[in-house]
PDB file of N, CA and C in Angstrom:
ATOM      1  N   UNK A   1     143.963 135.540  69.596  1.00  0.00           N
ATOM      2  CA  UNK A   1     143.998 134.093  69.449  1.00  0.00           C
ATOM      3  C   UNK A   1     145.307 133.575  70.055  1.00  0.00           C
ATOM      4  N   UNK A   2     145.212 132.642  70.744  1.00  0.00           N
ATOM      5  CA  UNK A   2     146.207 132.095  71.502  1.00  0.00           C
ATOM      6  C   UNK A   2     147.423 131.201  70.466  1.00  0.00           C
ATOM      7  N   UNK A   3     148.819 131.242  70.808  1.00  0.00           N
ATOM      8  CA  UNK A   3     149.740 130.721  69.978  1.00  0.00           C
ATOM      9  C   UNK A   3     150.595 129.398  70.047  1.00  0.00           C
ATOM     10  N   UNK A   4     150.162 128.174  69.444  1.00  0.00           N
ATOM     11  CA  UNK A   4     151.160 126.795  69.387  1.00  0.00           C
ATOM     12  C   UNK A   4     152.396 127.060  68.826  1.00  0.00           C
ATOM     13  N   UNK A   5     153.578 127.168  69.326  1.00  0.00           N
ATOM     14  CA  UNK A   5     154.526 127.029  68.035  1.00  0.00           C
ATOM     15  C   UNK A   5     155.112 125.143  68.441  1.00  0.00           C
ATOM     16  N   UNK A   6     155.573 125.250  66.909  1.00  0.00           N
ATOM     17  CA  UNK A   6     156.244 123.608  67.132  1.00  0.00           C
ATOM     18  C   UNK A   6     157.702 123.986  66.745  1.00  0.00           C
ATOM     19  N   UNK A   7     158.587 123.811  67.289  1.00  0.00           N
ATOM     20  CA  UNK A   7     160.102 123.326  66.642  1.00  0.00           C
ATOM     21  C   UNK A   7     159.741 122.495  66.384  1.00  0.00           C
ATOM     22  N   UNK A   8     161.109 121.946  64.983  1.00  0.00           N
ATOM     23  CA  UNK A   8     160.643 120.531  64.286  1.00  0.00           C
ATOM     24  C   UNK A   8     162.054 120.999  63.311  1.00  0.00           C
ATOM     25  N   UNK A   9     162.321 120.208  61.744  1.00  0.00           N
ATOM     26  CA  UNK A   9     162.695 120.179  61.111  1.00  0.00           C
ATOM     27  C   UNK A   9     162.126 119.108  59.841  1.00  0.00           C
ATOM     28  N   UNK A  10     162.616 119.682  59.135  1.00  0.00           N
ATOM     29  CA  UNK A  10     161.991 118.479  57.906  1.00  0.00           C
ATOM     30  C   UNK A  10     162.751 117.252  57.598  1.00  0.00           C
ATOM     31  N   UNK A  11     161.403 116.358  57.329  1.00  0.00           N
ATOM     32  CA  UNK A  11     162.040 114.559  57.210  1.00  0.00           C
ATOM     33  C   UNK A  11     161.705 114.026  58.730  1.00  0.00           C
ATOM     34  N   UNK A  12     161.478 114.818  60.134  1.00  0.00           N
ATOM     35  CA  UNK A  12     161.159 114.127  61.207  1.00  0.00           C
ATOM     36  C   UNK A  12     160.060 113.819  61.633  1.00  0.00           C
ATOM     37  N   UNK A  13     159.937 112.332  61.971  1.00  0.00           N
ATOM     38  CA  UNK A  13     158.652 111.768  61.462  1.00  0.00           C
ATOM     39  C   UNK A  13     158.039 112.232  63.160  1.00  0.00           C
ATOM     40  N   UNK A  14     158.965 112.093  64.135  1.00  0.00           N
ATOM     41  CA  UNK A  14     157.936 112.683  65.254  1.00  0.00           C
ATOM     42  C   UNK A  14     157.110 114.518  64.928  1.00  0.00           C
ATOM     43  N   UNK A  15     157.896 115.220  64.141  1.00  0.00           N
ATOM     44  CA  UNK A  15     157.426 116.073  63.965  1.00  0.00           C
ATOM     45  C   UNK A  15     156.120 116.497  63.283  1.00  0.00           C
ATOM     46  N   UNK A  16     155.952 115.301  62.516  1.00  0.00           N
ATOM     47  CA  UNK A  16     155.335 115.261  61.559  1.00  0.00           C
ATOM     48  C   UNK A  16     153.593 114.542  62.311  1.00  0.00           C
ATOM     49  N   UNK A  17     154.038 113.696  63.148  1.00  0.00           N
ATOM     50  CA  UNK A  17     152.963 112.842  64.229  1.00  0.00           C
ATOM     51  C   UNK A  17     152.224 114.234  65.097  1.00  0.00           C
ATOM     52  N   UNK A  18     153.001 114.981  65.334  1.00  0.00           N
ATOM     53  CA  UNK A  18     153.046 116.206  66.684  1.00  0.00           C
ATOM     54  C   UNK A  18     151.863 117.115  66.019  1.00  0.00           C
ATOM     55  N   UNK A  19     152.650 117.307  64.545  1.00  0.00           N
ATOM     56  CA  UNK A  19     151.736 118.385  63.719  1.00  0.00           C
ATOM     57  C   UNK A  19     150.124 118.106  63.492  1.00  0.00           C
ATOM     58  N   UNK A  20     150.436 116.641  63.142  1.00  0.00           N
ATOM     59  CA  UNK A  20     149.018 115.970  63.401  1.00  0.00           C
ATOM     60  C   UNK A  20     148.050 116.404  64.124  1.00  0.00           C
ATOM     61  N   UNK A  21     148.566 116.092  65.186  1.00  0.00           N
ATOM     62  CA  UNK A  21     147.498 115.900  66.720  1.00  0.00           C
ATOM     63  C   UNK A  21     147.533 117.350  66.808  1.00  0.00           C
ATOM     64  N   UNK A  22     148.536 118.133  66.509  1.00  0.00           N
ATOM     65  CA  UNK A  22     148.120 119.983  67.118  1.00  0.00           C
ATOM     66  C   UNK A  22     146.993 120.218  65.949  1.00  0.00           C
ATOM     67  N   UNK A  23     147.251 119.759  64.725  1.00  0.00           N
ATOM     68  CA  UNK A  23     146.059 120.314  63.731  1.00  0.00           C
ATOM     69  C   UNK A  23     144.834 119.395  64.403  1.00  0.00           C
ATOM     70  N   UNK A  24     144.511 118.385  64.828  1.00  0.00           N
ATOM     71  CA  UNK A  24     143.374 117.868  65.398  1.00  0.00           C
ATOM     72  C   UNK A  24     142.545 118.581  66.433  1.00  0.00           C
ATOM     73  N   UNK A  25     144.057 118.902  67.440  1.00  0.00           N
ATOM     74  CA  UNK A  25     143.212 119.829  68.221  1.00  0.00           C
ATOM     75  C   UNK A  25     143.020 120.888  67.997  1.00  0.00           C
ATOM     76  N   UNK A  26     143.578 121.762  67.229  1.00  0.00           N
ATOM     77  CA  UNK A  26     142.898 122.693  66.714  1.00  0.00           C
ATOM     78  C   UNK A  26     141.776 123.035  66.420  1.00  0.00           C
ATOM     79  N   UNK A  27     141.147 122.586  65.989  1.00  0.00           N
ATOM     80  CA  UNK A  27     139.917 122.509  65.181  1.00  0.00           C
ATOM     81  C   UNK A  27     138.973 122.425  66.771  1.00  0.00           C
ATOM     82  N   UNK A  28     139.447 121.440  67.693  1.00  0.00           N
ATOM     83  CA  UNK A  28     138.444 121.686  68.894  1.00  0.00           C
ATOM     84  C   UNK A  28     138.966 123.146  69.925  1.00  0.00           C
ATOM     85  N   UNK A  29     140.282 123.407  69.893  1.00  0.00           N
ATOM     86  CA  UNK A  29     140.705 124.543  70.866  1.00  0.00           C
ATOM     87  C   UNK A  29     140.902 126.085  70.315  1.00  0.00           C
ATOM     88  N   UNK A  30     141.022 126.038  69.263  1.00  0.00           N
ATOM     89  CA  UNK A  30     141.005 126.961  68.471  1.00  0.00           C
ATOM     90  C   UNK A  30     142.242 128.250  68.581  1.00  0.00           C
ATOM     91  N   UNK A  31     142.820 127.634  68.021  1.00  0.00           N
ATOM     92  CA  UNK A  31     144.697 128.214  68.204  1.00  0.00           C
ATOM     93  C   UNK A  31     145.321 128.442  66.863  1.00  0.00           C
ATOM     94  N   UNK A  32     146.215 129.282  66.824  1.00  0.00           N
ATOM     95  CA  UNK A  32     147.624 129.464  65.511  1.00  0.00           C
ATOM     96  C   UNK A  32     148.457 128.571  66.009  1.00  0.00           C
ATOM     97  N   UNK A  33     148.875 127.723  65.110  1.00  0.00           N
ATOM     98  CA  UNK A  33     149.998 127.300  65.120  1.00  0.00           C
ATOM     99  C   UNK A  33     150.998 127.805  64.109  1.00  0.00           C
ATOM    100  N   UNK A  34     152.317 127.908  64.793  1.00  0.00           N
ATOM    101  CA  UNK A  34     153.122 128.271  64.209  1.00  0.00           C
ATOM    102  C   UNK A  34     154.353 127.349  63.977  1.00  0.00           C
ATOM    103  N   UNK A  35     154.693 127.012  63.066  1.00  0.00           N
ATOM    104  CA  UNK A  35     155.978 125.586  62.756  1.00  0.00           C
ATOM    105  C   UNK A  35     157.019 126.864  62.531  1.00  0.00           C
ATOM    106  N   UNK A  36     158.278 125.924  63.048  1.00  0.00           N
ATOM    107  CA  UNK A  36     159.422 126.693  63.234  1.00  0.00           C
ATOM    108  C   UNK A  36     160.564 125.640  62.544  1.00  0.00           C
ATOM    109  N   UNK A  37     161.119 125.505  61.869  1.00  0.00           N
ATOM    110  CA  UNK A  37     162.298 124.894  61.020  1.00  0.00           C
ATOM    111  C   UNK A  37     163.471 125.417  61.790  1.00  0.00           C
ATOM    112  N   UNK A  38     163.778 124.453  62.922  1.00  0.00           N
ATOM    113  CA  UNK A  38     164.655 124.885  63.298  1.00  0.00           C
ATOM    114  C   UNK A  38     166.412 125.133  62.746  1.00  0.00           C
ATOM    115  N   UNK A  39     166.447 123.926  61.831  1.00  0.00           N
ATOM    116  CA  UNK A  39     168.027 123.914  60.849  1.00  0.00           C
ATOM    117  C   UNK A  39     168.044 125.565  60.101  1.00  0.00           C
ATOM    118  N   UNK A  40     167.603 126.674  60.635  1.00  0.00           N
ATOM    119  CA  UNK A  40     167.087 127.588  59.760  1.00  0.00           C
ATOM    120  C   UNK A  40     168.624 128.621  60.533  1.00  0.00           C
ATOM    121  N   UNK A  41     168.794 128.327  62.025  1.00  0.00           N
ATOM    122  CA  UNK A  41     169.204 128.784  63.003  1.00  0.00           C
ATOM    123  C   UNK A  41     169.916 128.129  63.770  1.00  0.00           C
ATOM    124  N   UNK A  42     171.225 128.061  63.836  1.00  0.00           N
ATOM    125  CA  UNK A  42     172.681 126.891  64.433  1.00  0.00           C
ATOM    126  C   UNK A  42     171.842 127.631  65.919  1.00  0.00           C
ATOM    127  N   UNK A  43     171.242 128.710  66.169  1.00  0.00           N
ATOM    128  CA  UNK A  43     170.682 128.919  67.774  1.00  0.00           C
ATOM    129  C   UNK A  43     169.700 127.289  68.905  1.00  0.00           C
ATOM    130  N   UNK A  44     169.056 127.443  67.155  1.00  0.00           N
ATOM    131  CA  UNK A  44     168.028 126.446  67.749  1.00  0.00           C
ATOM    132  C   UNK A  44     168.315 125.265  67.648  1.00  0.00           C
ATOM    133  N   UNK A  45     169.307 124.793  66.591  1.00  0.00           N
ATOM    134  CA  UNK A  45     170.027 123.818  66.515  1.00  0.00           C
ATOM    135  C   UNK A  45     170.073 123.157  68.043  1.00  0.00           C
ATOM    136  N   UNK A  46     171.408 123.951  68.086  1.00  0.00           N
ATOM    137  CA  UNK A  46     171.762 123.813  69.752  1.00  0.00           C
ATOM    138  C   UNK A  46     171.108 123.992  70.855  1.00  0.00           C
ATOM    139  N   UNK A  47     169.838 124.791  70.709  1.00  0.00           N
ATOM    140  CA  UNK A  47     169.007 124.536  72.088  1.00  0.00           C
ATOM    141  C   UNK A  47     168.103 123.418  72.128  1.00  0.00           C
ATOM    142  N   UNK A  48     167.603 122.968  70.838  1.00  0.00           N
ATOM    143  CA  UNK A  48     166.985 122.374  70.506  1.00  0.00           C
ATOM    144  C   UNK A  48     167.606 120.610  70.381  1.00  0.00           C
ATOM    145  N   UNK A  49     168.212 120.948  69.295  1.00  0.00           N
ATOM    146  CA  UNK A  49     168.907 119.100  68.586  1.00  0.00           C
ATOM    147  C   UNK A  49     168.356 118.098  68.635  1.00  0.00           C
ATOM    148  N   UNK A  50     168.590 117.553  69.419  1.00  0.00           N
ATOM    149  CA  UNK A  50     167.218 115.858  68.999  1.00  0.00           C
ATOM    150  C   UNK A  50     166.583 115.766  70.374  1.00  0.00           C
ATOM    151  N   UNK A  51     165.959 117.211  70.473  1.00  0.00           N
ATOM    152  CA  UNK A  51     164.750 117.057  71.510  1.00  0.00           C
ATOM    153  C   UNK A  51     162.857 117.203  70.610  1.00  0.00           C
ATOM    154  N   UNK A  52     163.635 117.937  69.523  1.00  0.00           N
ATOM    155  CA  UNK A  52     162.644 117.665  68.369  1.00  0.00           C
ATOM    156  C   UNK A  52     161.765 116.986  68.481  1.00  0.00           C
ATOM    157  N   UNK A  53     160.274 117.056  68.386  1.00  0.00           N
ATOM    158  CA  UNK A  53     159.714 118.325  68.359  1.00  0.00           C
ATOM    159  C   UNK A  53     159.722 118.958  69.656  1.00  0.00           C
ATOM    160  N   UNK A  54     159.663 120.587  69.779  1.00  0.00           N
ATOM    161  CA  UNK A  54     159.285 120.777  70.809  1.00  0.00           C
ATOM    162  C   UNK A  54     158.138 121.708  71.239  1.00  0.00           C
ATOM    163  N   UNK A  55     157.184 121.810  71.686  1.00  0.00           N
ATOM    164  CA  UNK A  55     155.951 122.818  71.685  1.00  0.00           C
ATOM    165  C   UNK A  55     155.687 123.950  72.699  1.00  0.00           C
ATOM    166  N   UNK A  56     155.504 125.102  72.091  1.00  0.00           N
ATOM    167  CA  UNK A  56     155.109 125.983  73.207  1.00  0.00           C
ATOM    168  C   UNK A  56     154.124 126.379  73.215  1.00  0.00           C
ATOM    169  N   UNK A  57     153.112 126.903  74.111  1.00  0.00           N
ATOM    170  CA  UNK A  57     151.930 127.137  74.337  1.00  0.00           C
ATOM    171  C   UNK A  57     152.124 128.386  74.771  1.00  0.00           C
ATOM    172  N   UNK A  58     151.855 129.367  73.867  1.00  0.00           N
ATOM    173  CA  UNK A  58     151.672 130.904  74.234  1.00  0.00           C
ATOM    174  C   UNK A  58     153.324 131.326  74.941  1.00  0.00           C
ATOM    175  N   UNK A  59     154.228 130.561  74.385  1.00  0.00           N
ATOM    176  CA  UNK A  59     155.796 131.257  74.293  1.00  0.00           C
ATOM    177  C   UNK A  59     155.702 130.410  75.434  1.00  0.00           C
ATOM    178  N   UNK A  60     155.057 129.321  75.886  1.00  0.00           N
ATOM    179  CA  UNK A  60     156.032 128.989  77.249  1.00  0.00           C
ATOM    180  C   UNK A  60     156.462 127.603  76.975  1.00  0.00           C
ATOM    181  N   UNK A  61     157.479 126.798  77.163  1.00  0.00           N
ATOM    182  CA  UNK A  61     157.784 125.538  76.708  1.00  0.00           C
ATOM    183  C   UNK A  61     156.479 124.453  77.379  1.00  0.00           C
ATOM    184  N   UNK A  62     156.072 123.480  76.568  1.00  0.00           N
ATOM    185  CA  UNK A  62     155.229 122.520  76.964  1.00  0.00           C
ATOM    186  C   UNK A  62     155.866 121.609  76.970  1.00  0.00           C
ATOM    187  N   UNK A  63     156.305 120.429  75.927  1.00  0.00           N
ATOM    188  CA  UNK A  63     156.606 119.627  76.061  1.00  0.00           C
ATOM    189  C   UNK A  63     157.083 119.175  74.560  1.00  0.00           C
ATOM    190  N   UNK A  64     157.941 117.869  74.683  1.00  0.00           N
ATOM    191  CA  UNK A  64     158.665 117.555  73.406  1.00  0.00           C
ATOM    192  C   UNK A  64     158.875 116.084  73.053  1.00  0.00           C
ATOM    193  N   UNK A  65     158.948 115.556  72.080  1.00  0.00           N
ATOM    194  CA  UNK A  65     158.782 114.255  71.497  1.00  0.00           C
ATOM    195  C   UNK A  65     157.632 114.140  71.183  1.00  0.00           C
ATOM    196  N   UNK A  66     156.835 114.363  71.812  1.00  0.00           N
ATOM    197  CA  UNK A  66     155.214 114.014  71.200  1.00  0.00           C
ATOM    198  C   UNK A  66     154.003 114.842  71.672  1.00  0.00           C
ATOM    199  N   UNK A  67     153.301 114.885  71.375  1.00  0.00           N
ATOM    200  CA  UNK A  67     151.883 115.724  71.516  1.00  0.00           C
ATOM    201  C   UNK A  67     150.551 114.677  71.901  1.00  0.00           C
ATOM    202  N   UNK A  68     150.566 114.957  73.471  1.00  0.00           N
ATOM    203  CA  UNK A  68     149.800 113.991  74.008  1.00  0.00           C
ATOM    204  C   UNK A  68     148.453 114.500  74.273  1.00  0.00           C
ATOM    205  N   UNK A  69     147.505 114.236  73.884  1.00  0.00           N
ATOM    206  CA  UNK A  69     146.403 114.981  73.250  1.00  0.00           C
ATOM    207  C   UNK A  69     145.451 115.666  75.086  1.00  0.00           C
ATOM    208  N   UNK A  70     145.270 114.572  75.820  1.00  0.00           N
ATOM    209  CA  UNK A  70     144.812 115.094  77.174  1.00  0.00           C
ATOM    210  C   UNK A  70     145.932 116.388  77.932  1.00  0.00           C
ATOM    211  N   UNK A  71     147.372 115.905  77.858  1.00  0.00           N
ATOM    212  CA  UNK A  71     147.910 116.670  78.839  1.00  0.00           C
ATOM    213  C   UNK A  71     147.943 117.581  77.823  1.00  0.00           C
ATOM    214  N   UNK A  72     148.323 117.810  76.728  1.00  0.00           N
ATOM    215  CA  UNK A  72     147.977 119.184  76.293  1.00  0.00           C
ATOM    216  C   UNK A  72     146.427 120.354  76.070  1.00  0.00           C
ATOM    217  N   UNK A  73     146.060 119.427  76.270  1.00  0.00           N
ATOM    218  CA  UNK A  73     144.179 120.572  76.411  1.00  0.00           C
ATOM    219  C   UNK A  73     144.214 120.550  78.043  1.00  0.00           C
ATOM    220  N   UNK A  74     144.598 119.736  78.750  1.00  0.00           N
ATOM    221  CA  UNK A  74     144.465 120.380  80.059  1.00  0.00           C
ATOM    222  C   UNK A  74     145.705 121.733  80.501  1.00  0.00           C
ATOM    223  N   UNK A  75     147.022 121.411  79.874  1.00  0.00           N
ATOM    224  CA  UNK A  75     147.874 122.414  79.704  1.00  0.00           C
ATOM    225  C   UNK A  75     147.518 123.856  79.506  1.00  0.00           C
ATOM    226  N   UNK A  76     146.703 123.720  78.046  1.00  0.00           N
ATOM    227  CA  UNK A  76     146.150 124.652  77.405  1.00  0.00           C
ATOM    228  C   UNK A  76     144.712 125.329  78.170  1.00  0.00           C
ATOM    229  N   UNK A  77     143.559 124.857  78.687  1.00  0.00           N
ATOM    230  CA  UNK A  77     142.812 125.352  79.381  1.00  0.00           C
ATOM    231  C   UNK A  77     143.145 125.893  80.493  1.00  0.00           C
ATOM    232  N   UNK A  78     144.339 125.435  81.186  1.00  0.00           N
ATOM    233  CA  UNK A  78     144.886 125.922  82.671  1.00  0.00           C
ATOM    234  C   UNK A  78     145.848 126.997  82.196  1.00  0.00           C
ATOM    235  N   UNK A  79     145.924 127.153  80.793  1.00  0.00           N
ATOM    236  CA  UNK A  79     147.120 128.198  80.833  1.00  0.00           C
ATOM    237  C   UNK A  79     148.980 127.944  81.457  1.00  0.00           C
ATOM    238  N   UNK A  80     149.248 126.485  81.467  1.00  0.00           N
ATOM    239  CA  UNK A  80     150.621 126.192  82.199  1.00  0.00           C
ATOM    240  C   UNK A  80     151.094 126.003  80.617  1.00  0.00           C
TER     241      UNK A  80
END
């Protein structure tokens, strides 16, 4: 089964919008998602910080601030 992870942290409401739409599509693409708390790790802190959320599709970076429901199923079917 193919893998979503989200960076995020708790209390962020884009994170919280992102999680949304990945659990929506889920249900049509059929994926793990995996949420990642990034304040967990001063690593991700700093790679991360207020680019929050950010998504990867099978370990590769997709995209961040929001979860745009077309470019990510075309992302995801093409494998980018």
């Amino acid at each position: 089964m193919r893998l979503v992870q989200i960076y995020s942290r708790p209390g962020c409401h884009l994170c919280e919008m992102a999680m949304n739409n990945l659990i929506l599509l889920q249900a049509e693409l059929n994926f793990q998602i995996e949420e990642i708390d990034i304040t967990v790790d001063p690593g991700l802190v700093q790679k991360y910080g207020e680019q929050i959320p950010v998504i990867h599709i099978d370990g590769k970076p997709h995209d961040f601030f929001r979860v745009d429901p077309e470019r990510f199923k075309r992302a995801f079917i093409l494998g980018r």
